[in-house]
Protein backbone atom coordinates (compact mmCIF):
# COMPACT_ATOMS: atom_id res chain seq x y z
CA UNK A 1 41.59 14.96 -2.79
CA UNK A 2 38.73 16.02 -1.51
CA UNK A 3 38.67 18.09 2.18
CA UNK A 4 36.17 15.19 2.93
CA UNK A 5 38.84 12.37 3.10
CA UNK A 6 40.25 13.46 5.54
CA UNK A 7 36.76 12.76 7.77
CA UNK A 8 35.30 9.76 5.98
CA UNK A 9 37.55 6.26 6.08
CA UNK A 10 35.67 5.26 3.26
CA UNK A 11 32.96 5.90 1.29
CA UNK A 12 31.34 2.37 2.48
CA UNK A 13 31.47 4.02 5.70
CA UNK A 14 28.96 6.46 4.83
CA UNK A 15 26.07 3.56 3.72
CA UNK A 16 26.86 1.44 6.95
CA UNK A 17 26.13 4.16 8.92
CA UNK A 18 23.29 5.33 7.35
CA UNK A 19 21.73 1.61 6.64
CA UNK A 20 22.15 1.42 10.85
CA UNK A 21 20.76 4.69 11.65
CA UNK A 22 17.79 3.89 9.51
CA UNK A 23 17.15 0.59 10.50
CA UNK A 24 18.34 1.46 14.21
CA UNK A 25 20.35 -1.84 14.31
CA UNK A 26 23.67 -3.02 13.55
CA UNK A 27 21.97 -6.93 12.92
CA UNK A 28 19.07 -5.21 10.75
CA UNK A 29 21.90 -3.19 8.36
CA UNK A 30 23.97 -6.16 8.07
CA UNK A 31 21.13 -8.09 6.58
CA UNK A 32 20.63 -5.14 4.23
CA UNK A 33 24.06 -4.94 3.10
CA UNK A 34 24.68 -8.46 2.93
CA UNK A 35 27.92 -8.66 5.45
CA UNK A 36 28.32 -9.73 9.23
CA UNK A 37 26.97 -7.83 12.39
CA UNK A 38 30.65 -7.66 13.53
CA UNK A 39 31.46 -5.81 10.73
CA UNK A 40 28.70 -3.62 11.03
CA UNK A 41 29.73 -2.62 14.52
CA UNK A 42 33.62 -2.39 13.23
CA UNK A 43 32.89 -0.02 10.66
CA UNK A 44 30.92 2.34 12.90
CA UNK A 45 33.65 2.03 15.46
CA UNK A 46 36.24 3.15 12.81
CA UNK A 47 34.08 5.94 11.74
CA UNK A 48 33.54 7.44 14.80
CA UNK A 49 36.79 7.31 15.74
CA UNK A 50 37.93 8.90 12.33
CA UNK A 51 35.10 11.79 13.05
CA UNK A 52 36.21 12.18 16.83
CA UNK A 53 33.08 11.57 18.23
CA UNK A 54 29.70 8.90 19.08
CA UNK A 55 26.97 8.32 16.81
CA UNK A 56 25.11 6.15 18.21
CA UNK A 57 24.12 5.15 22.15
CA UNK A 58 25.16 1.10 21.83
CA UNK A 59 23.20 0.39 25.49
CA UNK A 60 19.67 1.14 24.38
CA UNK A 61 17.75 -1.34 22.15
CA UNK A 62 16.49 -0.10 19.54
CA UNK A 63 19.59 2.03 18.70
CA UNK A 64 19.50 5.56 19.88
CA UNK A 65 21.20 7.94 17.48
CA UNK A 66 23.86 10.50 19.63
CA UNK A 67 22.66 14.45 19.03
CA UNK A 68 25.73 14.33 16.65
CA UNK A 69 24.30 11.21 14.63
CA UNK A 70 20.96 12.94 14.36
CA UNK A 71 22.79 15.69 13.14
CA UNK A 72 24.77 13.78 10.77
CA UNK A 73 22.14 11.08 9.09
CA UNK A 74 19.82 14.15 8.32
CA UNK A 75 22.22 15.34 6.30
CA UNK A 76 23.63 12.21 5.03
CA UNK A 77 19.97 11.68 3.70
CA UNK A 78 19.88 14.29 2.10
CA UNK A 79 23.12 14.10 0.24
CA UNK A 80 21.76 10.86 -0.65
CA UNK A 81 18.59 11.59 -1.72
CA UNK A 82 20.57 14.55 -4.09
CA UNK A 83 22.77 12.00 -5.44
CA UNK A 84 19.99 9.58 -6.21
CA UNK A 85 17.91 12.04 -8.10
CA UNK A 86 20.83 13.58 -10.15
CA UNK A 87 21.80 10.13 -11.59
CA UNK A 88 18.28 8.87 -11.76
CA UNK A 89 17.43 12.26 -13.89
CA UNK A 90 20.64 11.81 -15.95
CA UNK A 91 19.96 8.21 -17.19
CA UNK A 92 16.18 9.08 -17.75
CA UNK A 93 17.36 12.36 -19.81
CA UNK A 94 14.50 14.37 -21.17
CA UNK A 95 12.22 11.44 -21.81
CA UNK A 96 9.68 12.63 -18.92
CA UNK A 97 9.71 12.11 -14.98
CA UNK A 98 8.51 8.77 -13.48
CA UNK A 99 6.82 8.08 -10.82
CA UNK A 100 7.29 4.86 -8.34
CA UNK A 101 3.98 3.54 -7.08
CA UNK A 102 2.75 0.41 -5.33
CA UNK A 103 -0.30 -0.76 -4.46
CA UNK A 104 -2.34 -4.32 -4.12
CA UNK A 105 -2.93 -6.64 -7.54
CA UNK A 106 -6.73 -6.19 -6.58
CA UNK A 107 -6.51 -2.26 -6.52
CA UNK A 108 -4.36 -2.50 -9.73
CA UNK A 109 -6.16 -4.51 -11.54
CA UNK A 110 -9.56 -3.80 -11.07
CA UNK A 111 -9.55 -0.16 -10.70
CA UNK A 112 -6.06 2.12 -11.76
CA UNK A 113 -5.57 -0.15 -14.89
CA UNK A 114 -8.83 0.15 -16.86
CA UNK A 115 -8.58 4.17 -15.82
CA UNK A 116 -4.77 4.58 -16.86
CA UNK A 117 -4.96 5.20 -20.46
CA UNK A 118 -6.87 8.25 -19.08
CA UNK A 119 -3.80 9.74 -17.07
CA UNK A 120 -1.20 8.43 -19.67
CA UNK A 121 -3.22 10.71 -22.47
CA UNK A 122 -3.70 13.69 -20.01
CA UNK A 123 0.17 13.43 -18.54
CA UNK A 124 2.66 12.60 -21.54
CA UNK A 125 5.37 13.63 -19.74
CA UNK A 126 5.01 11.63 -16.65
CA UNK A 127 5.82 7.80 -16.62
CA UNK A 128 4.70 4.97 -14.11
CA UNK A 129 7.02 2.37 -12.75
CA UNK A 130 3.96 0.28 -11.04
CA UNK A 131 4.95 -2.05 -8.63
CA UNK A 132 2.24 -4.50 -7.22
CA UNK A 133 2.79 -4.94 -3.30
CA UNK A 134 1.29 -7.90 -0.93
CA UNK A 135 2.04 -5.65 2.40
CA UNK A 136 0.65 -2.86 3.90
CA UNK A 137 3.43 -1.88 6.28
CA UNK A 138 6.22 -1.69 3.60
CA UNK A 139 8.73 1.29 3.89
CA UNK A 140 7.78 3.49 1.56
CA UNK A 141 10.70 5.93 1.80
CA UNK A 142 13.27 2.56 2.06
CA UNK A 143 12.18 1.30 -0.62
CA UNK A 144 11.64 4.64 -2.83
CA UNK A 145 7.93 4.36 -3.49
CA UNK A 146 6.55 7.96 -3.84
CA UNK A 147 2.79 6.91 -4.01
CA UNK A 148 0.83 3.74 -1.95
CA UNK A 149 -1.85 3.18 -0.77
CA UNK A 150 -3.49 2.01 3.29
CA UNK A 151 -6.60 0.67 4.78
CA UNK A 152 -7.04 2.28 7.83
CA UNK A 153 -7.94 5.49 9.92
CA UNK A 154 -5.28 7.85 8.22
CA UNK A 155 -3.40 8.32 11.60
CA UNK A 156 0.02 6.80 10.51
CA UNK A 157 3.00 8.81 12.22
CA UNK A 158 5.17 8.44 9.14
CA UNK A 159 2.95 8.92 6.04
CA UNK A 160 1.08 11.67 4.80
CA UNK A 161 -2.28 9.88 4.04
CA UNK A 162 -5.56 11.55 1.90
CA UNK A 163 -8.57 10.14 2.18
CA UNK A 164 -9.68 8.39 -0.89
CA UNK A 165 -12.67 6.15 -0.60
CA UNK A 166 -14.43 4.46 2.42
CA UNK A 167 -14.44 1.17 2.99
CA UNK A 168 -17.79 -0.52 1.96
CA UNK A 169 -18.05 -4.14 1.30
CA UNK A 170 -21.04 -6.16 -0.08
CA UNK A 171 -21.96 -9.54 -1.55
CA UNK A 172 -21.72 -10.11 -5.18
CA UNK A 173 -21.70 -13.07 -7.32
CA UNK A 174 -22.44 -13.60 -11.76
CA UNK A 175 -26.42 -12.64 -12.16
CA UNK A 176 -26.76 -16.05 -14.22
CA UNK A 177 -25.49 -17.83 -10.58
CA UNK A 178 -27.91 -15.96 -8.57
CA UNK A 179 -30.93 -16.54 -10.95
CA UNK A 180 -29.55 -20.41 -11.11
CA UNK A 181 -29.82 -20.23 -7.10
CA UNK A 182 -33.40 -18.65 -7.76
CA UNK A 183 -31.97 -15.37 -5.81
CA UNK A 184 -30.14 -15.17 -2.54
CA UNK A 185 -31.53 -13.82 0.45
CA UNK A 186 -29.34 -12.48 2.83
CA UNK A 187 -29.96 -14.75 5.47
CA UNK A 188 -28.89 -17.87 2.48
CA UNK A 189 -25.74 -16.41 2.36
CA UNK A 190 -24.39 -18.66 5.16
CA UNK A 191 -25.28 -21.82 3.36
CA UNK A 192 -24.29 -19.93 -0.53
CA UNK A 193 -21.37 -21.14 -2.05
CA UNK A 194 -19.53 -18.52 -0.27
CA UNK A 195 -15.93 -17.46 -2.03
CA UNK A 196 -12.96 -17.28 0.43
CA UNK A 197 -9.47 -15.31 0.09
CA UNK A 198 -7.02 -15.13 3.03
CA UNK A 199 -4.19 -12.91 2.36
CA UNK A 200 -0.64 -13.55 4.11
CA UNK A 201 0.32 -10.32 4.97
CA UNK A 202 -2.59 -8.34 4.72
CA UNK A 203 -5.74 -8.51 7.48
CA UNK A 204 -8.64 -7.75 5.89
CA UNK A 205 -12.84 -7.92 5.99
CA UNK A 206 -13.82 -11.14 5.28
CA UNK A 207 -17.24 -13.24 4.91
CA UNK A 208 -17.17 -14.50 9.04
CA UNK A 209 -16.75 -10.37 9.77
CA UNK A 210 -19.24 -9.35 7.37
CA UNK A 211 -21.97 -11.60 8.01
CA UNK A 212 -21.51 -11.13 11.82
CA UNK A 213 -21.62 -7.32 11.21
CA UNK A 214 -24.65 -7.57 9.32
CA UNK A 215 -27.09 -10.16 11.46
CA UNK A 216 -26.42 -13.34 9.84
CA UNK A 217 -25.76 -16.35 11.85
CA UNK A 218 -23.11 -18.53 10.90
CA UNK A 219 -22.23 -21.22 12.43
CA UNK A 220 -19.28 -23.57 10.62
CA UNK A 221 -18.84 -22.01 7.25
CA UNK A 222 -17.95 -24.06 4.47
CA UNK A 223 -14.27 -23.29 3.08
CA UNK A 224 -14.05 -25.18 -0.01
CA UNK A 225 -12.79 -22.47 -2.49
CA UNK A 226 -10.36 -20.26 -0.28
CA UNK A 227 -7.65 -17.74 -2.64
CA UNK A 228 -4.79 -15.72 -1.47
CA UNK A 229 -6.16 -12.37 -2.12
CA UNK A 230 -9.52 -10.70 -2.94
CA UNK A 231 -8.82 -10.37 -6.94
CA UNK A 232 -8.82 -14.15 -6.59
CA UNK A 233 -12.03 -14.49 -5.23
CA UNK A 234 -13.70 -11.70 -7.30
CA UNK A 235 -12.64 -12.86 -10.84
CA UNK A 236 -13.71 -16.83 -10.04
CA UNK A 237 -17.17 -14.73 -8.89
CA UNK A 238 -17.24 -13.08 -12.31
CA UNK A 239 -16.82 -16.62 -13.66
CA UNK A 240 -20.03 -17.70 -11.58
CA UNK A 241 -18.16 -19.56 -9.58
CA UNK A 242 -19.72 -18.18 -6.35
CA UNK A 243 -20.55 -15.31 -4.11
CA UNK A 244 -17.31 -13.11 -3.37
CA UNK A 245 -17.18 -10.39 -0.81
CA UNK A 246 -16.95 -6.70 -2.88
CA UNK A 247 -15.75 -3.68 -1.91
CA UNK A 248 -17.21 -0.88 -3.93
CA UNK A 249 -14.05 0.91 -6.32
CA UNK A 250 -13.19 -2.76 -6.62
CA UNK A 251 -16.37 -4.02 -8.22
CA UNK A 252 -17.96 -0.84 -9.42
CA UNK A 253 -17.00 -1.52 -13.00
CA UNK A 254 -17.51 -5.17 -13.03
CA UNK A 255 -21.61 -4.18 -12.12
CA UNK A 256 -21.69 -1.56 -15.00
CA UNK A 257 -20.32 -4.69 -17.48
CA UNK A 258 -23.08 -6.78 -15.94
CA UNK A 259 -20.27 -9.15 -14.83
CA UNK A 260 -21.20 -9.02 -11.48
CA UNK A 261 -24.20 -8.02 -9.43
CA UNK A 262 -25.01 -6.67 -5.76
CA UNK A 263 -26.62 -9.76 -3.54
CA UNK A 264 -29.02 -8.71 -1.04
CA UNK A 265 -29.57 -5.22 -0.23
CA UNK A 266 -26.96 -4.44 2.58
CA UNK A 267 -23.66 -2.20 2.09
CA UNK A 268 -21.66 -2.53 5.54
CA UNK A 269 -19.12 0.08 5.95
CA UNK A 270 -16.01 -1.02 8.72
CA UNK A 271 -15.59 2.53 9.39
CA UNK A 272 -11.92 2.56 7.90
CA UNK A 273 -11.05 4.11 4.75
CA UNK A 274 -8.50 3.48 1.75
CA UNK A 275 -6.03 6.15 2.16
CA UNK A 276 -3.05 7.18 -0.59
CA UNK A 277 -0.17 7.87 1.53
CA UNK A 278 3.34 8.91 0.96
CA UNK A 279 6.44 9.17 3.15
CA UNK A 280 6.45 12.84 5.46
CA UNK A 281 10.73 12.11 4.92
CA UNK A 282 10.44 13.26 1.12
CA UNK A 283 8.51 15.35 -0.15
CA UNK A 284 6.30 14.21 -3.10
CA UNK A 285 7.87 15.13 -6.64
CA UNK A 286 5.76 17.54 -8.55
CA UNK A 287 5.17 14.41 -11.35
CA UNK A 288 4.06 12.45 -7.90
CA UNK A 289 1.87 15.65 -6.67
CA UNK A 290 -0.25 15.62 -10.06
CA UNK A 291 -0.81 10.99 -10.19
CA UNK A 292 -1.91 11.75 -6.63
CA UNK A 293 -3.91 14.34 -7.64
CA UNK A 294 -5.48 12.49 -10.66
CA UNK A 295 -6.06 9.43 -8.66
CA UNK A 296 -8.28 11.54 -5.88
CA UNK A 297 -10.18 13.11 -8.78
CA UNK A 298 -11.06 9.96 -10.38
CA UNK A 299 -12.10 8.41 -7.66
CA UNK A 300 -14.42 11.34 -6.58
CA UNK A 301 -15.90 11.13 -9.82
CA UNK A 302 -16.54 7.47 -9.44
CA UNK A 303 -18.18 8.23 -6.59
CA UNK A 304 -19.98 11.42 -7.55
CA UNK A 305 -21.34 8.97 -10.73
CA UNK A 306 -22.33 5.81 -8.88
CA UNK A 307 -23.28 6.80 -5.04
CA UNK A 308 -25.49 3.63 -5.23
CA UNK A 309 -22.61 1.63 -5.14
CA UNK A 310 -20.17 3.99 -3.01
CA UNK A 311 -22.62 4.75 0.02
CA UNK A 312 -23.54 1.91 2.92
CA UNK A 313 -27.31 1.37 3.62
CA UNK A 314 -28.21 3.40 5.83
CA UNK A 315 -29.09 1.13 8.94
CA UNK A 316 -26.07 -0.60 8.49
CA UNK A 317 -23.34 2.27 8.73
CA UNK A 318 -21.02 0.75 10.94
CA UNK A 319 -19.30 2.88 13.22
């Protein structure tokens, strides 16, 4: 028997504790482990009594890990995190090293997926588990994504964000709809058939903020076509459906098919930026390291190719 034993009361001991320390409360772990609060709080009792001393400070809300359970879930990560890779490594054997990534169905759809044959030719021996993600604020470490992506100002306390694109949005709608509309000026946007998405979980741009930011009264807008996220809106625009709010990666191949085209002449930037971020508690894998890397390249040369698209007009850089 293991020296260990003689410490631990039971191996189950070691995930309650660290399932609390993460989530920094007994109710919050026994949601994640699917058993009662009380016997959240029984277990830790039993442990600390087994190790001889506190983990956690019970009178402060959120929980307050004790010096000693600082001490202790650093390490108990880490064993973890050892553990996890060694079997994860063993069942994959040599086939190649995958890579866990999440971002939004637009993101995936309209811009890593018609580029991935690229990195799948130029990394053979690095595979993608791609997970598409309707939240921003998900825990990347939690839930083991290495790679994601934010809209924001890069200043997340937790992440390790670099900078991939700004933020530009613009009208766009099917060329046969805007000749059929005998062309759209921007102040006829308010009364176009204007294509709506309101996400659930996600708060972003949308036509109210962008015609306010550009000059455009609006007065009631009409809502008749509203979808749950921006690919929604963009493919029924495609379809000539309407006039969909575009963000530049996002549409920039859809132009160059002549599936979509700019209305107007005004690129609004919010100021924010797309960011790909991963979590500061692990350190990216070197399989992670080089997608990261070949997603920032490809998106520089996107850029680099098509400033047109990629750059705000110039009156209209919002700060």
């Amino acid at each position: 028997m293991h020296v260990l034993r003689g410490h631990i009361p039971s191996a189950n001991a070691l995930f309650t504790f660290e399932a609390a320390a993460r989530r920094r409360s007994f109710t919050a772990a026994a949601e994640e482990l699917n058993v009662s609060q009380p016997a959240v709080s029984k277990m830790i009792r039993q442990f600390e009594a087994s190790l001889g001393f506190r983990l956690f400070h019970r009178d402060l809300r959120p929980l307050e890990l004790t010096a000693e359970g600082k001490r202790l879930f650093a390490d108990v990560e880490r064993s973890f995190d050892l553990l996890n890779a060694s079997i994860l490594a063993m069942r994959q054997g040599a086939r190649r090293d995958t890579v866990r990534v999440s971002f939004s169905a637009s993101f995936l759809q309209l811009w890593l997926l018609p580029r991935l044959a690229d990195f799948t030719d130029s990394h053979p021996g690095i595979g993608l588990s791609i997970e598409e993600s309707g939240h921003d604020d998900i825990d990347l470490y939690a839930e083991g994504i290495e790679v994601s992506s934010r809209l924001g100002l890069g200043d997340w306390p937790d992440l390790e964000a670099r900078e991939l694109v700004p933020e530009v949005t613009f009208p766009v709608a099917h060329p046969g709809f805007i000749a059929k509309t005998g062309g759209l000026a921007l102040a006829d946007l308010a009364r176009a058939r204007l294509l709506h998405f309101r996400e659930r979980h996600r708060v972003r741009f949308g036509w109210r903020d962008w015609l306010a930011a550009a000059g455009v009264p609006t007065g009631a807008l009409d809502e008749a076509v509203v979808f749950s996220d921006a690919l929604g809106s963009l493919g029924a625009a495609s379809l000539g459906h309407g006039v969909a709010l575009g963000w530049s990666h996002l549409v920039l191949d859809q132009i160059l098919a002549g599936n979509l085209q700019q209305v107007g002449p005004r690129r609004l930037t919010s100021g924010k930026s797309i960011w790909l971020v991963n979590s500061r508690r692990k350190p990216l894998s070197p399989a992670a390291e080089a997608f990261t890397h070949w997603v920032m390249r490809r998106m520089a040369a996107d850029r680099a190719a098509h400033p047109g698209v990629f750059l705000p007009t110039p009156q209209d850089n919002q700060k």
